[in-house]
PDB file of N, CA and C in Angstrom:
ATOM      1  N   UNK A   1      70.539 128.556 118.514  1.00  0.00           N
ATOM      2  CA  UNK A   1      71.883 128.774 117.999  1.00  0.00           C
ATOM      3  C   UNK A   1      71.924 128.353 116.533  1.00  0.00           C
ATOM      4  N   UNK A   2      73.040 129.176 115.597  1.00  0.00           N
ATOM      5  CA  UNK A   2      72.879 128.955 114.361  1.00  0.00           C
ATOM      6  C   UNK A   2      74.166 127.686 114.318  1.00  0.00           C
ATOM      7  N   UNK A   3      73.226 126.974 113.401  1.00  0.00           N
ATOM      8  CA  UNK A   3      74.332 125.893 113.188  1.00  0.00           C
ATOM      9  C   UNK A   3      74.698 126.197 111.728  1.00  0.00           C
ATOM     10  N   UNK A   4      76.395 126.601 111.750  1.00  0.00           N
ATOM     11  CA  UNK A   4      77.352 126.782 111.706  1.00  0.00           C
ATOM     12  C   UNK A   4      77.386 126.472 109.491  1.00  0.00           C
ATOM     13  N   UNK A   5      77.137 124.922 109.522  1.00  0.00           N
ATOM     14  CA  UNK A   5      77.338 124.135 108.401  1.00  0.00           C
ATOM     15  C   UNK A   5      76.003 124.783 107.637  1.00  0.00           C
ATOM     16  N   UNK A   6      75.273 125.050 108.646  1.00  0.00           N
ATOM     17  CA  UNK A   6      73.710 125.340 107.258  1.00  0.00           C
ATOM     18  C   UNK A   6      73.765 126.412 106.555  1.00  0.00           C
ATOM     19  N   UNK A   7      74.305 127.605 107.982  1.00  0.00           N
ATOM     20  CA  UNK A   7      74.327 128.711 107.205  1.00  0.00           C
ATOM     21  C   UNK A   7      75.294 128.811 106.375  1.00  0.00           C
ATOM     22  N   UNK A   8      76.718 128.544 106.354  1.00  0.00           N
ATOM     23  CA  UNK A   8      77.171 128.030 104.985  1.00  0.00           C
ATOM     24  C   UNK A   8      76.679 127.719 103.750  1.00  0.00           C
ATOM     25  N   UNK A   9      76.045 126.317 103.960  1.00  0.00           N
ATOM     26  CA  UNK A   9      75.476 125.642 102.787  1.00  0.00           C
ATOM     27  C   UNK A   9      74.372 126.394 102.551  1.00  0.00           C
ATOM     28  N   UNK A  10      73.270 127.966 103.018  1.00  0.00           N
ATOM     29  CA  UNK A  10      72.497 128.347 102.784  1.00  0.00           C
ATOM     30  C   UNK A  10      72.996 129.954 101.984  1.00  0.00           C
ATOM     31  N   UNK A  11      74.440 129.848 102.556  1.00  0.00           N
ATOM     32  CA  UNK A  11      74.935 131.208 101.852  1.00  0.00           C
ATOM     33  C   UNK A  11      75.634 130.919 100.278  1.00  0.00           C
ATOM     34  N   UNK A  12      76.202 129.553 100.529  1.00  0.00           N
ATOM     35  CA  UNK A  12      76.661 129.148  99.324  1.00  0.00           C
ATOM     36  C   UNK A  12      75.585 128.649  98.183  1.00  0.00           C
ATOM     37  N   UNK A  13      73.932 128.684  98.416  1.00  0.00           N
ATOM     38  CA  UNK A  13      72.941 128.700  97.287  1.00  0.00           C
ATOM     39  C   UNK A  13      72.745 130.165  97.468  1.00  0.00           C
ATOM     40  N   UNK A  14      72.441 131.351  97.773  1.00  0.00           N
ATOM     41  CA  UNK A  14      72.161 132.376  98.005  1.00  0.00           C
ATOM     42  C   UNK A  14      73.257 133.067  97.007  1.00  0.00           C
ATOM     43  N   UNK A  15      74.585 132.519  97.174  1.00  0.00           N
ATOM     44  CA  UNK A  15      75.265 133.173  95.951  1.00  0.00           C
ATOM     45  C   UNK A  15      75.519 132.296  94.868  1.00  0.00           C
ATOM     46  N   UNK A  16      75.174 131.444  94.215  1.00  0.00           N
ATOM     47  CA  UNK A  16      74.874 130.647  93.642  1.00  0.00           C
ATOM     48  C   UNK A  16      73.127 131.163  92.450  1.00  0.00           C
ATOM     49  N   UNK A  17      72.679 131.482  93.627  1.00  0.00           N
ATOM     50  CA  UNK A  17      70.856 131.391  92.984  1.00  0.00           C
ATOM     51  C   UNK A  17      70.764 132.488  91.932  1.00  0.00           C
ATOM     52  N   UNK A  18      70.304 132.685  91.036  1.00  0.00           N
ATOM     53  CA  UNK A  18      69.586 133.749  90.889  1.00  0.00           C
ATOM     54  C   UNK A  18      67.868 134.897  91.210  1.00  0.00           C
ATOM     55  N   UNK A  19      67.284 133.916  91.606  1.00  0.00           N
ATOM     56  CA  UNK A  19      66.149 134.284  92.687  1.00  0.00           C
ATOM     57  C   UNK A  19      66.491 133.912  93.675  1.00  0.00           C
ATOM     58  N   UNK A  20      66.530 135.360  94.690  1.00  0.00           N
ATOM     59  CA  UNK A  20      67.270 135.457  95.998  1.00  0.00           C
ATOM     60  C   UNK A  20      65.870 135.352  96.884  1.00  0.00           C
ATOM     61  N   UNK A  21      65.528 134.401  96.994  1.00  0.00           N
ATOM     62  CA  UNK A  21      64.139 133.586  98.223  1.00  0.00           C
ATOM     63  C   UNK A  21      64.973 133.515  99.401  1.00  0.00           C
ATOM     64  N   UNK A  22      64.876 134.713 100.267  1.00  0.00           N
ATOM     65  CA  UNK A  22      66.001 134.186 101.621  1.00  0.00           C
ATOM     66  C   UNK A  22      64.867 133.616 102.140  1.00  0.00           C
ATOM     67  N   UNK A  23      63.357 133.678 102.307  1.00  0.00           N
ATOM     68  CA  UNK A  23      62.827 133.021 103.070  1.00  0.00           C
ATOM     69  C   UNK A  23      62.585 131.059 103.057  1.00  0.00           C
ATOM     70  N   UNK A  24      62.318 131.107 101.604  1.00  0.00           N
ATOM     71  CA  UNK A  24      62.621 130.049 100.782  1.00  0.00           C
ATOM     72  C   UNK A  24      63.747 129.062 101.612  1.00  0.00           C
ATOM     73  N   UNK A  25      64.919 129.294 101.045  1.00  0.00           N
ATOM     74  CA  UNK A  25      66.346 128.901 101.356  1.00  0.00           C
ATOM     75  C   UNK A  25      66.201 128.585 103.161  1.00  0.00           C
ATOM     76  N   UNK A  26      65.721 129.477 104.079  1.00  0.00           N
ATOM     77  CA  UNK A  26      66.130 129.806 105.144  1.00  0.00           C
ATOM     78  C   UNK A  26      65.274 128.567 105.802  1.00  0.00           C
ATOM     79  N   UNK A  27      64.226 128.764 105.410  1.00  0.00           N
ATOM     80  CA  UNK A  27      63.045 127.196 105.506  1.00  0.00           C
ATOM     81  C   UNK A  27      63.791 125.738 105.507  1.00  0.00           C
ATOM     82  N   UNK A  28      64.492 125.465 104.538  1.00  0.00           N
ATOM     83  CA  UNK A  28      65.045 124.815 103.493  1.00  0.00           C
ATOM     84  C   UNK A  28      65.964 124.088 104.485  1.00  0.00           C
ATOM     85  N   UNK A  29      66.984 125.035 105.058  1.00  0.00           N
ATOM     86  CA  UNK A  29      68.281 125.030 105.663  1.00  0.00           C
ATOM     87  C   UNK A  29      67.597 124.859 107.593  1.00  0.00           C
ATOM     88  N   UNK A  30      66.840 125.408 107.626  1.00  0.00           N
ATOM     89  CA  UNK A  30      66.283 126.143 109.493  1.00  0.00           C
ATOM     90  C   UNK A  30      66.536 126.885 110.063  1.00  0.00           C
ATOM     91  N   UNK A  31      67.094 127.411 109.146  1.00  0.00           N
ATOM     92  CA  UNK A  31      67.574 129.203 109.684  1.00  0.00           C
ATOM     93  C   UNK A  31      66.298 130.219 109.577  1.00  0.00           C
ATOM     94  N   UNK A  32      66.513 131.048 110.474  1.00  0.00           N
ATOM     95  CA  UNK A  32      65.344 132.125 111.026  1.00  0.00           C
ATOM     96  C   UNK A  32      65.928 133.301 109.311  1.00  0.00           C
ATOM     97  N   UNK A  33      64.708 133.349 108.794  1.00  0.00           N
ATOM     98  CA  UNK A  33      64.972 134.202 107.450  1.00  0.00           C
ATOM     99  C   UNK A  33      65.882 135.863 107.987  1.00  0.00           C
ATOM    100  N   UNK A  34      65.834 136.680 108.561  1.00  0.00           N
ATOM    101  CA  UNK A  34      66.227 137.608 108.905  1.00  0.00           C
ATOM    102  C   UNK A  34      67.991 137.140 109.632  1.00  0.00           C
ATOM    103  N   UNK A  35      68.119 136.660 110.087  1.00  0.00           N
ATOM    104  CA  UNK A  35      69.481 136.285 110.354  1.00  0.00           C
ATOM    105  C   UNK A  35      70.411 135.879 109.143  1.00  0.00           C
ATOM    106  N   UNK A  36      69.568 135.201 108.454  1.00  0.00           N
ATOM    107  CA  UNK A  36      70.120 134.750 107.375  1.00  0.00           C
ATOM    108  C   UNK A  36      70.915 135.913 105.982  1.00  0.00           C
ATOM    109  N   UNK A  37      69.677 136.368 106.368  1.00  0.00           N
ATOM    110  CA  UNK A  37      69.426 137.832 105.527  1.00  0.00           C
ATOM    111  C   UNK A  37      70.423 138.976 105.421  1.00  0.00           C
ATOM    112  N   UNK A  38      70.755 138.981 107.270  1.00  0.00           N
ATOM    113  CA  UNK A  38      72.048 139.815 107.351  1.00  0.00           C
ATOM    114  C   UNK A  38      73.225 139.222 107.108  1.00  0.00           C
ATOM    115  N   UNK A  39      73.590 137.604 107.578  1.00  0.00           N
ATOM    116  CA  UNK A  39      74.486 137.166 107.238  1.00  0.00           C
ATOM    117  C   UNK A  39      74.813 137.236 105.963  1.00  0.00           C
ATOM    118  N   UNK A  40      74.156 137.355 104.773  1.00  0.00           N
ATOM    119  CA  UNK A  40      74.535 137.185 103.329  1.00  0.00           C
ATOM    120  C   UNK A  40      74.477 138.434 102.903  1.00  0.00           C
ATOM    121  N   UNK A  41      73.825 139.763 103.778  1.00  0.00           N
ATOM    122  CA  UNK A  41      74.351 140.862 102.902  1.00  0.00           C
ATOM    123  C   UNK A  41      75.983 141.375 103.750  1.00  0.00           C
ATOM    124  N   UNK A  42      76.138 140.589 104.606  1.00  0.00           N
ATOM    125  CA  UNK A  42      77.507 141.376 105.071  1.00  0.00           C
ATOM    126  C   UNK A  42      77.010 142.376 106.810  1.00  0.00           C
ATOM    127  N   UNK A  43      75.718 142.197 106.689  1.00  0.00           N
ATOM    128  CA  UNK A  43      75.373 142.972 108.206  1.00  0.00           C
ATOM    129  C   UNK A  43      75.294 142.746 109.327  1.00  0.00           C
ATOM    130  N   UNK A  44      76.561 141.418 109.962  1.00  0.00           N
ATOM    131  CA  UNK A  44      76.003 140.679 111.039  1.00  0.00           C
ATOM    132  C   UNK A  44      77.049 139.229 110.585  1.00  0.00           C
ATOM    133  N   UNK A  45      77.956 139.326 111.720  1.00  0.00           N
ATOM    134  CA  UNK A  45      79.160 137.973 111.622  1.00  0.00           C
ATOM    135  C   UNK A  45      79.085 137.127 112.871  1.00  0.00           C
ATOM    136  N   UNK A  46      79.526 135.808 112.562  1.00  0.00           N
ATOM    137  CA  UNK A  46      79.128 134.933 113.263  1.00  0.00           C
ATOM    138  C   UNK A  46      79.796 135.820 115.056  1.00  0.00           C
ATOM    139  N   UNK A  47      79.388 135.463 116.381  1.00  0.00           N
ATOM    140  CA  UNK A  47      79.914 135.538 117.218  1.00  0.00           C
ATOM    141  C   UNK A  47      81.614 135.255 117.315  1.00  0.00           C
ATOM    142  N   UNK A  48      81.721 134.208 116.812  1.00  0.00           N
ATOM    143  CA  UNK A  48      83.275 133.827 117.134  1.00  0.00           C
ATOM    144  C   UNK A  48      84.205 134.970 116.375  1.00  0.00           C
ATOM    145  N   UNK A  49      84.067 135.755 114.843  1.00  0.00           N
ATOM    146  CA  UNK A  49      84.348 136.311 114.308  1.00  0.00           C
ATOM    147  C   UNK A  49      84.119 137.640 115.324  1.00  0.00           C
ATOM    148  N   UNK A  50      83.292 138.163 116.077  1.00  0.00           N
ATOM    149  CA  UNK A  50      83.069 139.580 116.610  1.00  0.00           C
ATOM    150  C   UNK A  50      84.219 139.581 117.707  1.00  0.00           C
ATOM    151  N   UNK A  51      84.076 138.194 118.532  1.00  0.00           N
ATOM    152  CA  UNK A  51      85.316 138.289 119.689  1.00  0.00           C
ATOM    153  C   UNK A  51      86.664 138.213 119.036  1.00  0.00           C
ATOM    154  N   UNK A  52      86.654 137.449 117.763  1.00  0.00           N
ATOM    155  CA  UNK A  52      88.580 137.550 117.327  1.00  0.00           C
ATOM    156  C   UNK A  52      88.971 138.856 117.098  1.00  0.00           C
ATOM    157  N   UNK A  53      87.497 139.558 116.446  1.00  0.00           N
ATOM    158  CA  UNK A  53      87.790 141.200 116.377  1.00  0.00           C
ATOM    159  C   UNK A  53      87.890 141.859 117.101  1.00  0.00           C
ATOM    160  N   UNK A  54      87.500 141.972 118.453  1.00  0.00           N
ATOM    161  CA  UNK A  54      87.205 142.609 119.604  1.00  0.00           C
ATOM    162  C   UNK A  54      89.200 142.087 120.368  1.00  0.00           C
ATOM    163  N   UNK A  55      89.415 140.896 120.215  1.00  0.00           N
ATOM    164  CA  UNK A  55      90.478 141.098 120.600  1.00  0.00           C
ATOM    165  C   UNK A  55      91.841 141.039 120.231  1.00  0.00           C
ATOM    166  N   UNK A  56      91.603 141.580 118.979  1.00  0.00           N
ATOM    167  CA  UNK A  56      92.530 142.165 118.030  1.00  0.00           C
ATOM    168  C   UNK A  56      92.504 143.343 118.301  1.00  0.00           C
ATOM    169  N   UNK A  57      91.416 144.118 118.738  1.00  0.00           N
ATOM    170  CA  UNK A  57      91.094 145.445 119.130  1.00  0.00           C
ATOM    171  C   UNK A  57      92.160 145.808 120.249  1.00  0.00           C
ATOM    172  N   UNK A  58      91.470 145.078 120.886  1.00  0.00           N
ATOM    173  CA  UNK A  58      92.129 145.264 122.296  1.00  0.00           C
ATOM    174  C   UNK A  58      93.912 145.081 122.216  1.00  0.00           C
ATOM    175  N   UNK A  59      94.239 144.321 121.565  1.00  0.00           N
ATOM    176  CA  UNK A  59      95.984 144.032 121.585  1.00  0.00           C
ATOM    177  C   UNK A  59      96.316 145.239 121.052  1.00  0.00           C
ATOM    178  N   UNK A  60      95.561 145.598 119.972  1.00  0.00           N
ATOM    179  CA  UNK A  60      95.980 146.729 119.581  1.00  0.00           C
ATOM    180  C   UNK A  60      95.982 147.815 120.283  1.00  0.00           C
ATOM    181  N   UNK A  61      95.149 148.520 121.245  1.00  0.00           N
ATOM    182  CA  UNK A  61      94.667 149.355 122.306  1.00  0.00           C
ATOM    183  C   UNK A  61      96.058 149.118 123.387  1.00  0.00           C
ATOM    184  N   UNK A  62      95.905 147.814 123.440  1.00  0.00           N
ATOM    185  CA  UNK A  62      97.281 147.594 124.518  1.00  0.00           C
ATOM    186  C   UNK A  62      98.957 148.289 124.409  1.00  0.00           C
ATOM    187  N   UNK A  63      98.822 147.776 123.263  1.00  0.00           N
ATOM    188  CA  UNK A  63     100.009 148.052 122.394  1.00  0.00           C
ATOM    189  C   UNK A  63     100.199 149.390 122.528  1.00  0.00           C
ATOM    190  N   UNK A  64      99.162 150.373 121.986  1.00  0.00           N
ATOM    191  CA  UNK A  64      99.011 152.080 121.880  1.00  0.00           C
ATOM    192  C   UNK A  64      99.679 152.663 123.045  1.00  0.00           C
ATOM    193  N   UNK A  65      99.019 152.223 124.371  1.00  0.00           N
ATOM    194  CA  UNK A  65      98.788 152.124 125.684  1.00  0.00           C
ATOM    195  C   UNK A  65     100.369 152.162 126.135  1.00  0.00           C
ATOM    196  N   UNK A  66     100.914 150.736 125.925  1.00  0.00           N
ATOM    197  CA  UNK A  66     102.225 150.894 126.403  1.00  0.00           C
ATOM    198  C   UNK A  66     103.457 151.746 125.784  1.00  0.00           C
ATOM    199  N   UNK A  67     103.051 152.088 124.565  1.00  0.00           N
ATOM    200  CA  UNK A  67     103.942 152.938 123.496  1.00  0.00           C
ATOM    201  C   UNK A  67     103.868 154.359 124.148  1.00  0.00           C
ATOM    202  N   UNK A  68     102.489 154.345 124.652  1.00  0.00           N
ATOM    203  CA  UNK A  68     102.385 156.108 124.778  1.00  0.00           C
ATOM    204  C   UNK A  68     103.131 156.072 126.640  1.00  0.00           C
ATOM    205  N   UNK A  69     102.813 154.742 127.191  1.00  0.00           N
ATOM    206  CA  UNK A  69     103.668 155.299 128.659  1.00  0.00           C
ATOM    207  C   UNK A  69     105.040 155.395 129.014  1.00  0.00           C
ATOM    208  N   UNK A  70     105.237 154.467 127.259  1.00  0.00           N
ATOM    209  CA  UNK A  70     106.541 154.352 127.601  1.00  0.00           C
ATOM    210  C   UNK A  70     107.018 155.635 126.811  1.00  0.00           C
ATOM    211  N   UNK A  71     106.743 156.367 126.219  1.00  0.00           N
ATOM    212  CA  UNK A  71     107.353 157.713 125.893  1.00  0.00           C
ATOM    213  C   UNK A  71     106.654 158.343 126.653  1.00  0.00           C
ATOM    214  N   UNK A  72     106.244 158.840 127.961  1.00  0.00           N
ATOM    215  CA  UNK A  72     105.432 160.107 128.681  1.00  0.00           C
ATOM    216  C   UNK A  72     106.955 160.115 129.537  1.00  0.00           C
ATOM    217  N   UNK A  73     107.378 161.563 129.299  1.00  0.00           N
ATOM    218  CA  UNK A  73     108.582 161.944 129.987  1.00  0.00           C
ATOM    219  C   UNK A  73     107.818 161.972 131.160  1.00  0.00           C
ATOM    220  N   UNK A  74     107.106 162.495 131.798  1.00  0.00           N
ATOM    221  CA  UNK A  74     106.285 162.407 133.442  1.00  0.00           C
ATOM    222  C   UNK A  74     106.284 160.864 134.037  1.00  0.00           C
ATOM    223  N   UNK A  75     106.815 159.950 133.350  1.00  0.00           N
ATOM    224  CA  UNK A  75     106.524 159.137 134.156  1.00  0.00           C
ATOM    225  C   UNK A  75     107.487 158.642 135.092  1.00  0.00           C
TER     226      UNK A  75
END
């Protein structure tokens, strides 16, 4: 599991650096270089961030859901 504070403190030298060593940094911190990698270009968000999205999704889906049954003259 990624702990939380490193990859922070490994994204905040990463934009900071000007030689971008993700393997370097990732050593540095104990983060697996490729995780790291996506986390700092934007390709890959922590878990907790995918479920707040997923159920934002869903409220929203819900929402659609009851709007459209509650206007279906058939019902």
């Amino acid at each position: 599991m990624v702990n939380r504070v490193d990859m922070k403190k490994a994204l905040a030298e990463i934009e900071s650096s000007l030689d971008l060593d993700y393997a370097a940094i990732a050593e540095k911190y104990g983060l697996v270089r490729s995780t790291l990698s996506r986390q700092a270009r934007g390709k890959t968000t922590s878990r907790a961030e995918f479920l707040s999205r997923s159920l934002q999704l869903d409220g929203r889906r819900m929402s659609g859901m009851m709007s459209a049954l509650a206007s279906d003259p058939y019902r």
